[in-house]
Protein backbone atom coordinates (compact mmCIF):
# COMPACT_ATOMS: atom_id res chain seq x y z
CA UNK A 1 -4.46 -76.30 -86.37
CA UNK A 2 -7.15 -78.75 -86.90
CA UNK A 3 -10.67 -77.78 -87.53
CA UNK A 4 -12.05 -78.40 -84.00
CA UNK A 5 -9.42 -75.95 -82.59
CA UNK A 6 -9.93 -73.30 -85.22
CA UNK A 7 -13.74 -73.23 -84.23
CA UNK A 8 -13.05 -73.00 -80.77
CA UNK A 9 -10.64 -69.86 -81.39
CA UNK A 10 -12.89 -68.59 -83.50
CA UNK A 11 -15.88 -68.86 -81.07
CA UNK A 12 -13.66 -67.48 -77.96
CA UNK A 13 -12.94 -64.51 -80.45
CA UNK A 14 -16.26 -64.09 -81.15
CA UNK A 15 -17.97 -64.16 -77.92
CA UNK A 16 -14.97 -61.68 -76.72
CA UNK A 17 -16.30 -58.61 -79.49
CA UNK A 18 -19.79 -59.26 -78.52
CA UNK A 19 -18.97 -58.96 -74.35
CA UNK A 20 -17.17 -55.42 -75.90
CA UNK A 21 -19.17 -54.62 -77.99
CA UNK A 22 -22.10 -54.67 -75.42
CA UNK A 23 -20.32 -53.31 -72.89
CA UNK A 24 -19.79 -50.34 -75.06
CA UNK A 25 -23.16 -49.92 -75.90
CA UNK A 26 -24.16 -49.97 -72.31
CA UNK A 27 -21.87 -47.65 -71.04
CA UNK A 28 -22.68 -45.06 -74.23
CA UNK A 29 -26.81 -45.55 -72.47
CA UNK A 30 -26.00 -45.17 -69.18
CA UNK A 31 -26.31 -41.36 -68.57
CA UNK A 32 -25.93 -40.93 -64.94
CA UNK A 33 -22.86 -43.44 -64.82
CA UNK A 34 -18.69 -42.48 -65.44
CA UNK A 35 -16.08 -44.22 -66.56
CA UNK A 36 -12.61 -43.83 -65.12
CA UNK A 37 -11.58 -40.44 -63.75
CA UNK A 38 -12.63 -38.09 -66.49
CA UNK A 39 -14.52 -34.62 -66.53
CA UNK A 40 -17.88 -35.03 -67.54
CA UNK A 41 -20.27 -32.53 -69.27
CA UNK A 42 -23.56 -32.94 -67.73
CA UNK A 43 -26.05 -30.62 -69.60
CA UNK A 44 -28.98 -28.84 -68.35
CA UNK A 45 -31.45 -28.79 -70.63
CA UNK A 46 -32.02 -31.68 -70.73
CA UNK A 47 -35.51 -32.51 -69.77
CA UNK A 48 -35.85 -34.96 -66.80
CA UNK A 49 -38.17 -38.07 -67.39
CA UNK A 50 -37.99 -40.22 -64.17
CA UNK A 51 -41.31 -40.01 -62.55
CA UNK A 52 -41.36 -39.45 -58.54
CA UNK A 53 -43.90 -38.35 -56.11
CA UNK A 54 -43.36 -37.26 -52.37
CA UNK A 55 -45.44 -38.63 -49.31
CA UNK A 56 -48.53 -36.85 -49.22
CA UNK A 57 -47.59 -35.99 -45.86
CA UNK A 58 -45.26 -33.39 -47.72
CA UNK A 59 -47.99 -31.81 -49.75
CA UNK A 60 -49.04 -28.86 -48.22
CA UNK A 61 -53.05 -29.38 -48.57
CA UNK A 62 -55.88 -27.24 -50.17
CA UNK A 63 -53.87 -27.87 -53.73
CA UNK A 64 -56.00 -29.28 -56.33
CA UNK A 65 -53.48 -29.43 -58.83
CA UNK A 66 -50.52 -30.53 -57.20
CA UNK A 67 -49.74 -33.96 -55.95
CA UNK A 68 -46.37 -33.86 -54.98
CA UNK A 69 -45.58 -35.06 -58.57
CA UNK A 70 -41.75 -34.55 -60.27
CA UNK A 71 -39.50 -36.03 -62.46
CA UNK A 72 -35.68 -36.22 -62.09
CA UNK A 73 -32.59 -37.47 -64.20
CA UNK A 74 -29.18 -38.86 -62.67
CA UNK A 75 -26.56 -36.78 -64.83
CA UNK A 76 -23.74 -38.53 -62.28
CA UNK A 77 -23.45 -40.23 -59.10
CA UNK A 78 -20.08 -40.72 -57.87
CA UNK A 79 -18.95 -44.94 -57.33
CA UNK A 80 -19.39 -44.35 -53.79
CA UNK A 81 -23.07 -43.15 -53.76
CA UNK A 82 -22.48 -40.33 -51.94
CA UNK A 83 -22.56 -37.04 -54.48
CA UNK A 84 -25.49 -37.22 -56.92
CA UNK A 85 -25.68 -34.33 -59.81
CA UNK A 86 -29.23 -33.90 -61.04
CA UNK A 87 -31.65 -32.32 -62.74
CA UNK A 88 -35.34 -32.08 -60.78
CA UNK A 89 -38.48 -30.49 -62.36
CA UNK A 90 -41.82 -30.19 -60.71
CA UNK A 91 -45.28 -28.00 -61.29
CA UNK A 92 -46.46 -25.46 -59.50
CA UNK A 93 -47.20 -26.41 -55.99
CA UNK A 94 -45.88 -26.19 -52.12
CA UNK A 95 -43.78 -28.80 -50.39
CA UNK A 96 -42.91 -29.00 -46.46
CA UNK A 97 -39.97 -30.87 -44.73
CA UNK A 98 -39.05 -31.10 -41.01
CA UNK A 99 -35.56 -32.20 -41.79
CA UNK A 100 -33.93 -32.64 -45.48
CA UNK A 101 -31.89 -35.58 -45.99
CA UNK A 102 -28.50 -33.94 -47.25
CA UNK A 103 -26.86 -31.05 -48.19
CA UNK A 104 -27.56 -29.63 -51.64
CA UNK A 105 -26.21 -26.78 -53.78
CA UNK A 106 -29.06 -25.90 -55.91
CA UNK A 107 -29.36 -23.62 -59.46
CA UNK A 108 -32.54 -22.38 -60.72
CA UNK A 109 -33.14 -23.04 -64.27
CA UNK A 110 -36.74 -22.05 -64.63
CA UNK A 111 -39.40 -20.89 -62.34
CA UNK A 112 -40.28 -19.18 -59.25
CA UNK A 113 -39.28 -20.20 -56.20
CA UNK A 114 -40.68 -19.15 -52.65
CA UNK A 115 -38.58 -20.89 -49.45
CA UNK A 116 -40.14 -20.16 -45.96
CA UNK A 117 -37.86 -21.58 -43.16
CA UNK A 118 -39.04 -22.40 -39.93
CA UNK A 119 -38.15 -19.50 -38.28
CA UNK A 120 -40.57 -17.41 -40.69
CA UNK A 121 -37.58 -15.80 -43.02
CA UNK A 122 -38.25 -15.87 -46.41
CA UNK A 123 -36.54 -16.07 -49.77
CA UNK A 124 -37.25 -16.00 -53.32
CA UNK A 125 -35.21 -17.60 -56.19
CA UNK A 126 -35.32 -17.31 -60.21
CA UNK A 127 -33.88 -18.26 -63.08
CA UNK A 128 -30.34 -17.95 -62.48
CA UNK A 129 -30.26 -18.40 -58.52
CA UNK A 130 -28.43 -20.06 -56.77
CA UNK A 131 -28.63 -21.53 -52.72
CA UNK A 132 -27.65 -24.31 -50.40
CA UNK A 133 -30.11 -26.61 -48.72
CA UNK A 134 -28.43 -27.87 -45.39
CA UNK A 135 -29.12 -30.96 -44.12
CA UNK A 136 -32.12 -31.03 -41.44
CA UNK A 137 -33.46 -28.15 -42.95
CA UNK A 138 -37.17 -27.01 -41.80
CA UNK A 139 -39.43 -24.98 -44.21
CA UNK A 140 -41.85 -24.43 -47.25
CA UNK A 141 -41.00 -24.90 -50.67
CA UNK A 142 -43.43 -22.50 -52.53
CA UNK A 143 -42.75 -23.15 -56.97
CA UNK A 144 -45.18 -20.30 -57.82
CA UNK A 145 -44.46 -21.53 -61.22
CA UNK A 146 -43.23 -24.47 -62.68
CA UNK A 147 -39.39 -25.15 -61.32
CA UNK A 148 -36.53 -26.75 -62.75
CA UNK A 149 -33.47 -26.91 -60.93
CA UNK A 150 -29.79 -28.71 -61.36
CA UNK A 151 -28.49 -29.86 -57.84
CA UNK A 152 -25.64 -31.05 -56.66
CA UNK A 153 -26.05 -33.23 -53.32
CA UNK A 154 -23.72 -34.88 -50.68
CA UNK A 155 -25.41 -38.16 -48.95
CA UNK A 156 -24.14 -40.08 -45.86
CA UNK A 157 -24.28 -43.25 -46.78
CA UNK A 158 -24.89 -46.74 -44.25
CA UNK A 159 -21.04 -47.43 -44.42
CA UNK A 160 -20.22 -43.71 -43.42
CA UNK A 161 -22.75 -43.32 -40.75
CA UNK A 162 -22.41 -46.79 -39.69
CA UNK A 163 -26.50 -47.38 -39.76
């Protein structure tokens, strides 16, 4: 082989770790995002860190505290988009929603939890609880305390819906 070609191989070889080696690295960061078809752990306590805030339209007023203010992290969403697994934390305050957007297995980690649904029923949910949340759900979402919950939720998607 002549130098010129030994260079090239050498560069091709090179630039081939590096587009590994950085696809490693990414994959390794990316929390909320599988590879293949393997069991993931999702853990959680972990704390969540991605700030959010609802429409003020959803905060129930005469709070002086509460903003509608939360933070989430992804632990999976499925290739499709259409099954998130999450964790969601929030301060104390009351939310209120005419129609929720999906269905959603909840499990209280921490807090205190006061639902009122439209019809007037009410429930309350600790540590340890768990409950569904159907889609178009009506109600009050009382966290007496602050609330940390892992959910599990099932979206329609444009494709599926056709929208």
């Amino acid at each position: 082989m002549n130098n010129s070609t030994l260079l090239v191989s050498r560069y091709v070889a090179a630039s081939i770790i590096c587009v590994f080696t950085l696809v490693g690295v990414l994959s390794s960061t990316a929390h909320a995002q599988t590879s293949g078809r393997e069991i993931m752990r999702v853990d959680r306590n972990a704390t969540p860190t991605e700030p959010g805030k609802y429409p003020n339209e959803m905060v129930v007023p005469g709070q002086e505290a509460f903003d509608g203010s939360y933070t989430i992290l992804t632990e999976y969403k499925s290739e499709d988009r259409k099954f998130t697994v999450a964790l969601w934390e929030s301060g104390p305050g009351v939310l209120k929603t005419d129609a929720y957007p999906h269905d959603e297995h909840c499990l209280v980690l921490e807090g205190h939890l006061i639902i009122t649904n439209r019809s007037g029923s009410r429930e309350e949910f600790n540590s340890g609880d768990t409950f569904v949340i159907p889609k178009g759900w009506a109600g009050t979402w009382n966290m007496t305390t602050r609330f940390k919950k892992q959910y599990a939720a099932v979206e329609e998607t444009r494709e599926s819906t056709g929208r």
